[in-house]
N, C-alpha and C. Protein backbone atom coordinates (compact mmCIF):
# COMPACT_ATOMS: atom_id res chain seq x y z
N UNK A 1 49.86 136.36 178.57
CA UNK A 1 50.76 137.46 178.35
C UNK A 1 50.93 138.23 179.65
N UNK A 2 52.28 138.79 180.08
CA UNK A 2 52.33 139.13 181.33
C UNK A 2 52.53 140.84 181.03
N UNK A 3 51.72 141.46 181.54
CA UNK A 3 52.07 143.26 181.69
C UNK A 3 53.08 143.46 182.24
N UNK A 4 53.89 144.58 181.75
CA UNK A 4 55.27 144.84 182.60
C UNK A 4 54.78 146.12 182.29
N UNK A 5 54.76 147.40 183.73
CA UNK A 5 54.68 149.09 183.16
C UNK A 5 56.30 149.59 184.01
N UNK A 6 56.61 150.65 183.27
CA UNK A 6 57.66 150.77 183.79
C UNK A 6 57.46 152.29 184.52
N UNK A 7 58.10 152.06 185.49
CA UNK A 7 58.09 153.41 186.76
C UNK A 7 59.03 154.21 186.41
N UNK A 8 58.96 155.81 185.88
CA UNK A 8 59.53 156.58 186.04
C UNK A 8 59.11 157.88 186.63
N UNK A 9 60.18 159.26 186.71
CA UNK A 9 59.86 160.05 186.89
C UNK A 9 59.39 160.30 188.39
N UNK A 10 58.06 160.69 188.94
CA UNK A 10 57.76 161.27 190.15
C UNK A 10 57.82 160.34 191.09
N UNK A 11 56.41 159.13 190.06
CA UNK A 11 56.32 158.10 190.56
C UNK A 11 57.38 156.81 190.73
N UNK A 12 58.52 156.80 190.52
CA UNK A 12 59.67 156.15 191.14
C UNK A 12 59.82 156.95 192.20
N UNK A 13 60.13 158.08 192.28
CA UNK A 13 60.78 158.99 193.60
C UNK A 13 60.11 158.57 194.91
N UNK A 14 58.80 157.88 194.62
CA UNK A 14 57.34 158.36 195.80
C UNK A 14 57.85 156.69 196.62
N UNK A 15 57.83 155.81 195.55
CA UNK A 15 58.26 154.57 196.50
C UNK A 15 59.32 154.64 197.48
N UNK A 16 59.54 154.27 198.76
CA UNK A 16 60.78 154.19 199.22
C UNK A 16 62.04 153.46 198.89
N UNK A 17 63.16 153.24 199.56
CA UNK A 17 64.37 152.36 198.67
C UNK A 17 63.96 151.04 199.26
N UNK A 18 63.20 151.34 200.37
CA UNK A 18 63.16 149.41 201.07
C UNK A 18 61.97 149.04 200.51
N UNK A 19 61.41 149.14 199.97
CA UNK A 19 59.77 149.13 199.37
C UNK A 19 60.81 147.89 197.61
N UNK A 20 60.51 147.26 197.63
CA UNK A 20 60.44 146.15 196.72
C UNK A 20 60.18 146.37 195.25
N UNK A 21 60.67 146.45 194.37
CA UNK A 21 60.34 146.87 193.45
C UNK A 21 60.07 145.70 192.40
N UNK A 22 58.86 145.68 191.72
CA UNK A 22 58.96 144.48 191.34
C UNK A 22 57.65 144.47 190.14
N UNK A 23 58.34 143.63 189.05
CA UNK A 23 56.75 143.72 187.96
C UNK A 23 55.64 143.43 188.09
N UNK A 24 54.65 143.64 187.77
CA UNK A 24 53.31 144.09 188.08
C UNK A 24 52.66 143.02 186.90
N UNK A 25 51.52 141.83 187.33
CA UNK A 25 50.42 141.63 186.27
C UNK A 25 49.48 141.49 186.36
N UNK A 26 48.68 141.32 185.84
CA UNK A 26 47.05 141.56 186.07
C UNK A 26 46.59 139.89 186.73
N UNK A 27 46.87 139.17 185.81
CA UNK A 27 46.94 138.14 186.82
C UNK A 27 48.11 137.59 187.98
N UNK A 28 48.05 136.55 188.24
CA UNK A 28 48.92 136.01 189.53
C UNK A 28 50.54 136.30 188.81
N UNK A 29 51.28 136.83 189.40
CA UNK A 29 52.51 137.27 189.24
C UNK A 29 53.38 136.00 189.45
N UNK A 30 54.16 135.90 188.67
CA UNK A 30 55.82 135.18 189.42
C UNK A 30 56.40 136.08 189.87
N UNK A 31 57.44 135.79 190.82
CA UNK A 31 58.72 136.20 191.09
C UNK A 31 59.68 136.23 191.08
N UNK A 32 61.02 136.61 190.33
CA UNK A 32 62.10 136.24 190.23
C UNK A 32 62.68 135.73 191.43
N UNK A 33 63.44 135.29 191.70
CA UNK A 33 64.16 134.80 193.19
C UNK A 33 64.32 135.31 194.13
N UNK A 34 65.12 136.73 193.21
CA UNK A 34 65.67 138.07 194.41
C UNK A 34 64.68 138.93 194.63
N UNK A 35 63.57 138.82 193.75
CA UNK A 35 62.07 139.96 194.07
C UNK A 35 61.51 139.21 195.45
N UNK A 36 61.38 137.85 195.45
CA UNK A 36 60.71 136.91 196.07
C UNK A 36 61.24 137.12 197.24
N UNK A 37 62.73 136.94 197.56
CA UNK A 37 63.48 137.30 198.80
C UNK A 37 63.21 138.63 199.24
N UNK A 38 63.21 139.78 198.50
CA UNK A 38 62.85 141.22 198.72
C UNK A 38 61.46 141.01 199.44
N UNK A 39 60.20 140.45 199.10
CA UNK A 39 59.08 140.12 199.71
C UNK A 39 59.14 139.97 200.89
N UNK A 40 60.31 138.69 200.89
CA UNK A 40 59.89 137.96 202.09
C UNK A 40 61.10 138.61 203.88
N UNK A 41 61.51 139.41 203.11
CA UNK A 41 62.86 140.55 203.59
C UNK A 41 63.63 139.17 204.37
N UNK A 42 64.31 138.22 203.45
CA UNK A 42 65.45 137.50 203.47
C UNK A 42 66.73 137.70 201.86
N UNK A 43 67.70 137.01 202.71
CA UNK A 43 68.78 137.47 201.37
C UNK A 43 68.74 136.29 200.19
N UNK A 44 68.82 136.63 199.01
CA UNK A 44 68.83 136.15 197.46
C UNK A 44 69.49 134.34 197.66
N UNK A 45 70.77 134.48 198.18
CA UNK A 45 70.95 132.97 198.68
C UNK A 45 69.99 132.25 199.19
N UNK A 46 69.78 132.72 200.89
CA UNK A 46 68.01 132.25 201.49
C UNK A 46 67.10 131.48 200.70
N UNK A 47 66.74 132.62 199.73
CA UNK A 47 65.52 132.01 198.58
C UNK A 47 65.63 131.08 198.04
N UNK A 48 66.92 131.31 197.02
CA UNK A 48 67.69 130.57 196.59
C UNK A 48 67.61 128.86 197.19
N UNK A 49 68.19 129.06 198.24
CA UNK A 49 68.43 127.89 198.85
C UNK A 49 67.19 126.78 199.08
N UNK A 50 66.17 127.66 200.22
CA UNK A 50 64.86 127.48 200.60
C UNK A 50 64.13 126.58 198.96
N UNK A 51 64.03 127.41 198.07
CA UNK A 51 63.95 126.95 196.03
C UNK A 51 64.42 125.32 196.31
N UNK A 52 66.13 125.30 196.28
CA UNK A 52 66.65 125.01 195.77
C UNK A 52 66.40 123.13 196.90
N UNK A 53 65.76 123.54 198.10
CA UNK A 53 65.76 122.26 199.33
C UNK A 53 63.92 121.96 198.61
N UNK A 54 63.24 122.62 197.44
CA UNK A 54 61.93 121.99 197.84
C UNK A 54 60.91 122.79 198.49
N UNK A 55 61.39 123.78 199.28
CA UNK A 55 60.65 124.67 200.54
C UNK A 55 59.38 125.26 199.86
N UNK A 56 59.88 126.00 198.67
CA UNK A 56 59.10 126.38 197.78
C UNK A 56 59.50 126.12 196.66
N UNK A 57 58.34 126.09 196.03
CA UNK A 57 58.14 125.34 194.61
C UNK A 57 58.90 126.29 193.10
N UNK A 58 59.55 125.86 192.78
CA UNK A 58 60.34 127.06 191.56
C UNK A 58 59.83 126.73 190.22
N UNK A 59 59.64 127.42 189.46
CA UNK A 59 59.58 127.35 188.07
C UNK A 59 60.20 128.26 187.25
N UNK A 60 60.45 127.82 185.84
CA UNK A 60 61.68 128.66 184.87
C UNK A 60 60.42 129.78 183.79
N UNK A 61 61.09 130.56 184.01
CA UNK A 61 59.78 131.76 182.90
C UNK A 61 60.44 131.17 181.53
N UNK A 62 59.47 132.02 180.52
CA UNK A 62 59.73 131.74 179.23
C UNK A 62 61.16 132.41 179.20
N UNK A 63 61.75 133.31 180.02
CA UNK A 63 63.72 133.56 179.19
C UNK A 63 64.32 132.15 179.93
N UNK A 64 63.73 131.50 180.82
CA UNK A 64 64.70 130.54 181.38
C UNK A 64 65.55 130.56 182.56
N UNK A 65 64.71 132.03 183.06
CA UNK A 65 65.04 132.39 184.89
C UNK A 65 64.27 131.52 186.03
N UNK A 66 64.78 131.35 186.94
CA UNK A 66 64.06 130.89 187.87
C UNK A 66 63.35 131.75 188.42
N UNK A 67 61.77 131.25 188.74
CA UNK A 67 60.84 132.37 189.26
C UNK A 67 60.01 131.65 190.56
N UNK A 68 58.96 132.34 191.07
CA UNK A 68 58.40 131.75 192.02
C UNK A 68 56.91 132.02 191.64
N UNK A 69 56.02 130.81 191.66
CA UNK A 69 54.93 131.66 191.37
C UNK A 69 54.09 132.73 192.74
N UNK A 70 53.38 133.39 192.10
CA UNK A 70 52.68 134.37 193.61
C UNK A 70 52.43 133.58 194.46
N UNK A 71 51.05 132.73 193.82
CA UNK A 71 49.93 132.56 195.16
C UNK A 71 51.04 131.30 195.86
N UNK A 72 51.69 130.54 195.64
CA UNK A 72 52.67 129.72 195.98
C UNK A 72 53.64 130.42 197.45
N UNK A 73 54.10 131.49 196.44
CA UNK A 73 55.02 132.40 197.90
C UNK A 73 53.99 133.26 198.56
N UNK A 74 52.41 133.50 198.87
CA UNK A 74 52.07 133.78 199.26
C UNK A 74 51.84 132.65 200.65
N UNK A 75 51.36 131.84 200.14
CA UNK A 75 51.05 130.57 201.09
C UNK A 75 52.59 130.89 201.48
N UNK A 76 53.45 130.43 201.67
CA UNK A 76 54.63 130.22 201.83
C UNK A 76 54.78 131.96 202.84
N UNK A 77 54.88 132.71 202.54
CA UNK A 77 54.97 134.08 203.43
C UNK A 77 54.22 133.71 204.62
N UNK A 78 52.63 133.52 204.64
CA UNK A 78 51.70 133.07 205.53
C UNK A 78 51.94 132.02 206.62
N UNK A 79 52.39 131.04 205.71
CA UNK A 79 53.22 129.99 206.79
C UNK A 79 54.36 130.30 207.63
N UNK A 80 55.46 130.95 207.24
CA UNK A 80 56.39 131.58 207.98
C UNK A 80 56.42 132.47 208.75
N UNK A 81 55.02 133.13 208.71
CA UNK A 81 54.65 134.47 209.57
C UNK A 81 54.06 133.60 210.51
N UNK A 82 52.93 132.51 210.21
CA UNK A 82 52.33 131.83 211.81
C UNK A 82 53.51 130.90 212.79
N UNK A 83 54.74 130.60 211.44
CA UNK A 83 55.77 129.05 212.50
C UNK A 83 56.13 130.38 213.22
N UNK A 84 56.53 131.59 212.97
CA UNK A 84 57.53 132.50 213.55
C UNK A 84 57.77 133.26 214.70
N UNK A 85 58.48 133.13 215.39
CA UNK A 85 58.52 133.69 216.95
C UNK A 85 58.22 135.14 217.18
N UNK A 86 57.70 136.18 216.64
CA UNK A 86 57.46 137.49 216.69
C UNK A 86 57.51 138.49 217.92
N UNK A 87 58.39 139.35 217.67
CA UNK A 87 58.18 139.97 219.26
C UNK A 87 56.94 140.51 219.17
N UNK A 88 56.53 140.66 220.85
CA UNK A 88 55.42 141.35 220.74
C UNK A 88 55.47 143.01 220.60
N UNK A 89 54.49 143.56 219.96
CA UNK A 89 55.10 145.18 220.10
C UNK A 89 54.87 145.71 221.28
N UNK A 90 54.12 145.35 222.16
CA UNK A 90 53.72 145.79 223.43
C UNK A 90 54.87 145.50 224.69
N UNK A 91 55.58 144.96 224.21
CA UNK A 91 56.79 144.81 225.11
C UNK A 91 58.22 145.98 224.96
N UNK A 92 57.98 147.22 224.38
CA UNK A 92 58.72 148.19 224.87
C UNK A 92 59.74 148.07 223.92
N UNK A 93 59.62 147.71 222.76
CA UNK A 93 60.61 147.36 222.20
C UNK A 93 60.36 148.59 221.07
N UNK A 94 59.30 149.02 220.60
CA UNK A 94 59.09 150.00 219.93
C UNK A 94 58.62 151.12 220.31
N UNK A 95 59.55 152.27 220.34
CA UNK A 95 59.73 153.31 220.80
C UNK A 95 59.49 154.64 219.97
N UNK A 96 58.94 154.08 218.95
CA UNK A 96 57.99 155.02 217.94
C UNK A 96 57.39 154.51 217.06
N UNK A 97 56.59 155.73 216.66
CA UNK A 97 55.93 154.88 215.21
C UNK A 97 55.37 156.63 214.25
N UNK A 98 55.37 156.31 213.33
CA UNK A 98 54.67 157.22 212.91
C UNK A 98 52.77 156.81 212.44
N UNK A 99 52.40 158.40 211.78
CA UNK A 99 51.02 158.02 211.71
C UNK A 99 50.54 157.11 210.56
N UNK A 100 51.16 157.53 209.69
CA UNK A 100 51.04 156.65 208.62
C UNK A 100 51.79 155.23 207.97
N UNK A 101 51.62 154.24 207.22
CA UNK A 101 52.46 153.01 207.31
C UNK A 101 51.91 152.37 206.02
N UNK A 102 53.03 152.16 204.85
CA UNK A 102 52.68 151.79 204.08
C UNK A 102 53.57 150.11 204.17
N UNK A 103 52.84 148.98 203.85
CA UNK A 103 53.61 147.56 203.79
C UNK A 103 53.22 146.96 202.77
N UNK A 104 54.11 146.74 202.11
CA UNK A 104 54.28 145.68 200.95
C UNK A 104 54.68 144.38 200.71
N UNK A 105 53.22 143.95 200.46
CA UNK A 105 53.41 142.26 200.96
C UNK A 105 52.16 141.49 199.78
N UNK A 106 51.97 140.01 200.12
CA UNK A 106 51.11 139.45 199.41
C UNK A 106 49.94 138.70 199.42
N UNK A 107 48.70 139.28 198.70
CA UNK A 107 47.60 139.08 198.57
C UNK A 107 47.44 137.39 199.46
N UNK A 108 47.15 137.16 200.53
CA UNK A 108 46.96 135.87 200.94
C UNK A 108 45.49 134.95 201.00
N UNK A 109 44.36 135.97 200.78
CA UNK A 109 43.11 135.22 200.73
C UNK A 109 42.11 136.39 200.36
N UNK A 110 40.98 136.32 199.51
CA UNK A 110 40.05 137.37 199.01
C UNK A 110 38.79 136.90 199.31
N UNK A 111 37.57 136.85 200.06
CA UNK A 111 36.57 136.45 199.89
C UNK A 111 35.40 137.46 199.72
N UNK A 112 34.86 137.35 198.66
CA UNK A 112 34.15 138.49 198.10
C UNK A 112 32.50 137.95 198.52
N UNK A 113 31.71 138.81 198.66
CA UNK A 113 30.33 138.23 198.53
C UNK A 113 29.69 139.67 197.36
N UNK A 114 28.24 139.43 197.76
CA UNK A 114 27.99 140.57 196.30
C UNK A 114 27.82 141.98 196.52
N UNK A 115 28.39 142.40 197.74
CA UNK A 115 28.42 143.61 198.27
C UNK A 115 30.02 144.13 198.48
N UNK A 116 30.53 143.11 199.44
CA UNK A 116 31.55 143.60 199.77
C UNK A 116 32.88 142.49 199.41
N UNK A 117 34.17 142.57 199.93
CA UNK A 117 34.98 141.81 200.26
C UNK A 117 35.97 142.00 200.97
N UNK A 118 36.60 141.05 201.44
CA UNK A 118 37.38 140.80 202.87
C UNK A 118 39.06 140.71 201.99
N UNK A 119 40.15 141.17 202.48
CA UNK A 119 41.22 140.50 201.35
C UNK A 119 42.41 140.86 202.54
N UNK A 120 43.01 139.68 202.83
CA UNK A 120 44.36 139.27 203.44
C UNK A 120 45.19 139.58 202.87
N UNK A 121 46.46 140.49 203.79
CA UNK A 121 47.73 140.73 202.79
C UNK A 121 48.83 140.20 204.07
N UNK A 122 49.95 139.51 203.46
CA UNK A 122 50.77 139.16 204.46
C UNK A 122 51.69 139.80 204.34
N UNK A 123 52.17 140.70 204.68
CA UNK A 123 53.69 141.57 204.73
C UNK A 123 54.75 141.51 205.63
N UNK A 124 55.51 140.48 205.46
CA UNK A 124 56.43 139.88 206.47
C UNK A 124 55.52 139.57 207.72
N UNK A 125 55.90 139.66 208.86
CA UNK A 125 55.26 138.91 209.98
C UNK A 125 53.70 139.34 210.05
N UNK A 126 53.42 140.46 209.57
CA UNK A 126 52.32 141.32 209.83
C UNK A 126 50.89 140.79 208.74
N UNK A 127 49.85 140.88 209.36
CA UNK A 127 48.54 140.39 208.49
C UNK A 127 47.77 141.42 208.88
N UNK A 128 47.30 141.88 207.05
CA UNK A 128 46.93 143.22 207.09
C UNK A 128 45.28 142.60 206.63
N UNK A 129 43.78 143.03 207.37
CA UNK A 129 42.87 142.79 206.49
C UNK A 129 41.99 144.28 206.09
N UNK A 130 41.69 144.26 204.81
CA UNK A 130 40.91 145.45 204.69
C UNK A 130 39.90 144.80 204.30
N UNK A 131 38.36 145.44 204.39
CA UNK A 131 37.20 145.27 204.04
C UNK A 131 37.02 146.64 202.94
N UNK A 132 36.25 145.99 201.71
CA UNK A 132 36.20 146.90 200.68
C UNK A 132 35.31 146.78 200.03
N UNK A 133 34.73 147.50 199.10
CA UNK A 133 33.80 147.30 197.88
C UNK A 133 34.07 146.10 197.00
N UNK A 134 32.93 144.77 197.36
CA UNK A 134 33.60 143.77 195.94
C UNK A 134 34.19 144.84 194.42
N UNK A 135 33.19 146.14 193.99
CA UNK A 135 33.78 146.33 193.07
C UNK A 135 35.08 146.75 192.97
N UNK A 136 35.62 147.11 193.90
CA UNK A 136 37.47 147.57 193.84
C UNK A 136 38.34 146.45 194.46
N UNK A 137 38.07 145.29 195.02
CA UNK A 137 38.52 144.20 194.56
C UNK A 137 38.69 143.36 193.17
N UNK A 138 37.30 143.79 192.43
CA UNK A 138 37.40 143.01 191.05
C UNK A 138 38.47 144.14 190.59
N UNK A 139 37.97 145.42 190.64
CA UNK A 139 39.22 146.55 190.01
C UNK A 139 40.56 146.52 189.64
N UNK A 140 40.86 146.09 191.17
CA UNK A 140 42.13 145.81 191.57
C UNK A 140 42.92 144.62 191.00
N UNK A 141 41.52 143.46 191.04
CA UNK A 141 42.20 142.11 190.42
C UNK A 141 42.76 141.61 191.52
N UNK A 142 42.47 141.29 192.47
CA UNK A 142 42.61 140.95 194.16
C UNK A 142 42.48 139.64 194.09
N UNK A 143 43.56 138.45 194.25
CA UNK A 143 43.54 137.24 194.12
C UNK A 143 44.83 137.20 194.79
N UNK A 144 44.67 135.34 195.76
CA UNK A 144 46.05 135.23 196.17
C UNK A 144 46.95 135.88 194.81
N UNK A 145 48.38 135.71 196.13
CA UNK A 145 49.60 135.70 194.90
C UNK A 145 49.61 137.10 194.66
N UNK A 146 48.94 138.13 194.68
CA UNK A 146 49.37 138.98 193.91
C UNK A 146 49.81 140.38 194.71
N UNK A 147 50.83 141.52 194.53
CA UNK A 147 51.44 142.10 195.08
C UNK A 147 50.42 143.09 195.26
N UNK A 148 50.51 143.71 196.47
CA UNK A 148 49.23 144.75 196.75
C UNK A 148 50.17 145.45 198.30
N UNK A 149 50.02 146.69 198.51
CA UNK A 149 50.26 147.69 199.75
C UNK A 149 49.11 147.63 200.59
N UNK A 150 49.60 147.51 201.70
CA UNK A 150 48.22 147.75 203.01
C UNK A 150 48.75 149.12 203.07
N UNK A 151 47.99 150.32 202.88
CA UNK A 151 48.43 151.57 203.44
C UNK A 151 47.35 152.10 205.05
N UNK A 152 48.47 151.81 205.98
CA UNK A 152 47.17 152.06 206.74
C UNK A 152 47.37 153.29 207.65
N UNK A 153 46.44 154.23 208.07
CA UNK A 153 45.89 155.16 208.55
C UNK A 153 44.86 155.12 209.86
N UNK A 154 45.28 155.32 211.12
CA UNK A 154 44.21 154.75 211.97
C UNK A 154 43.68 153.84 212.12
N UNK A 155 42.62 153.43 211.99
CA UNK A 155 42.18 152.05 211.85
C UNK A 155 41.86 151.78 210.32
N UNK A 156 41.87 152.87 209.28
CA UNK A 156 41.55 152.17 207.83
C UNK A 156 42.78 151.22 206.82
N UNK A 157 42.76 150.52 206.33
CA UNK A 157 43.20 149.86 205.85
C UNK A 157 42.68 149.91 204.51
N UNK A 158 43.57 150.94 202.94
CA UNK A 158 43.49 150.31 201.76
C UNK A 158 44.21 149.93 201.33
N UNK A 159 43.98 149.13 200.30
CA UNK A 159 45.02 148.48 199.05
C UNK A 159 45.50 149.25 197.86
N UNK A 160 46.07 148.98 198.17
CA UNK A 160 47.01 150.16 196.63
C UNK A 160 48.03 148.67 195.15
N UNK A 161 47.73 148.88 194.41
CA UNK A 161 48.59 148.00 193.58
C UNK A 161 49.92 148.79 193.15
N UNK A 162 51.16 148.25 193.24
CA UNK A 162 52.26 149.27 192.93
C UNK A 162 52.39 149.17 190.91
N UNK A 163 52.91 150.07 191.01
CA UNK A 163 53.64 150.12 189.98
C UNK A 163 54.69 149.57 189.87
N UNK A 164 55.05 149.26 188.26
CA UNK A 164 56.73 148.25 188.10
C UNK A 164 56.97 149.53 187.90
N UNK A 165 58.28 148.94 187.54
CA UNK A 165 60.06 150.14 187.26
C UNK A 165 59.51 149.80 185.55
């Protein structure tokens, strides 16, 4: 059974408009096509297409939409962030930043031991790792595939799970 919560009120206002909006489950999420493209900040055709050559693997939900599963477009995000030519930021090309930075991207690897855990998030080109309490990894439900925010602050790095619409 898949959880869907729906975002209203404050907490819609707080997300930004480029921030992805997208359903939420406790386990490994699918993606609709155009959520999946929103992820991967390419356009709905793109996905589409990429789906449609093999690139990534598609499957139909129970209404009979095409979806993507998570940990699938996670691998798949990961891979396209290492083939990918990235500028460097140290080359003058970024001419600000602010202090704070929230990125929304996907859970790419969790390795827990009985203290702590390590958990990879890929958010477009960028690989976010935070180190955390195994218990707010289990909390969280921290497994490839699944949608999670690097909010980062100086050098800390947490995970935040969003809310659906």
């Amino acid at each position: 059974m898949r959880l869907i919560l729906r975002q209203t009120g404050a907490d819609a206002a707080r997300i930004p408009p480029s921030q992805p909006r997208v359903r939420y489950s406790r386990g490994v999420p699918t993606f609709r096509i155009k959520e999946a493209a929103a992820l991967l900040g390419v356009s709905y055709d793109t996905m589409r297409r990429w789906a449609e050559d093999g690139r990534i693997e598609q499957i139909t939900d129970a209404s009979g939409r095409l979806t993507v599963d998570g940990a699938a477009l996670a691998r798949f995000a990961q891979e396209r962030a290492e083939s990918a030519a990235y500028p460097d930021p140290d080359d003058g090309v970024v001419t600000a930043q602010s202090v704070r930075n929230r990125f929304t991207g996907l859970v790419t690897r969790v390795v827990r031991d009985t203290v702590m855990a390590q958990v990879d998030i890929q958010a477009g080109p960028h690989r976010f790792v935070s180190l955390l309490s195994r218990e707010a990894a289990d909390e969280l439900g921290l497994e490839p595939g699944v949608l999670a925010i690097a909010a980062v602050k100086s050098t800390n790095v947490s995970v935040e799970i969003p809310r659906s619409r």
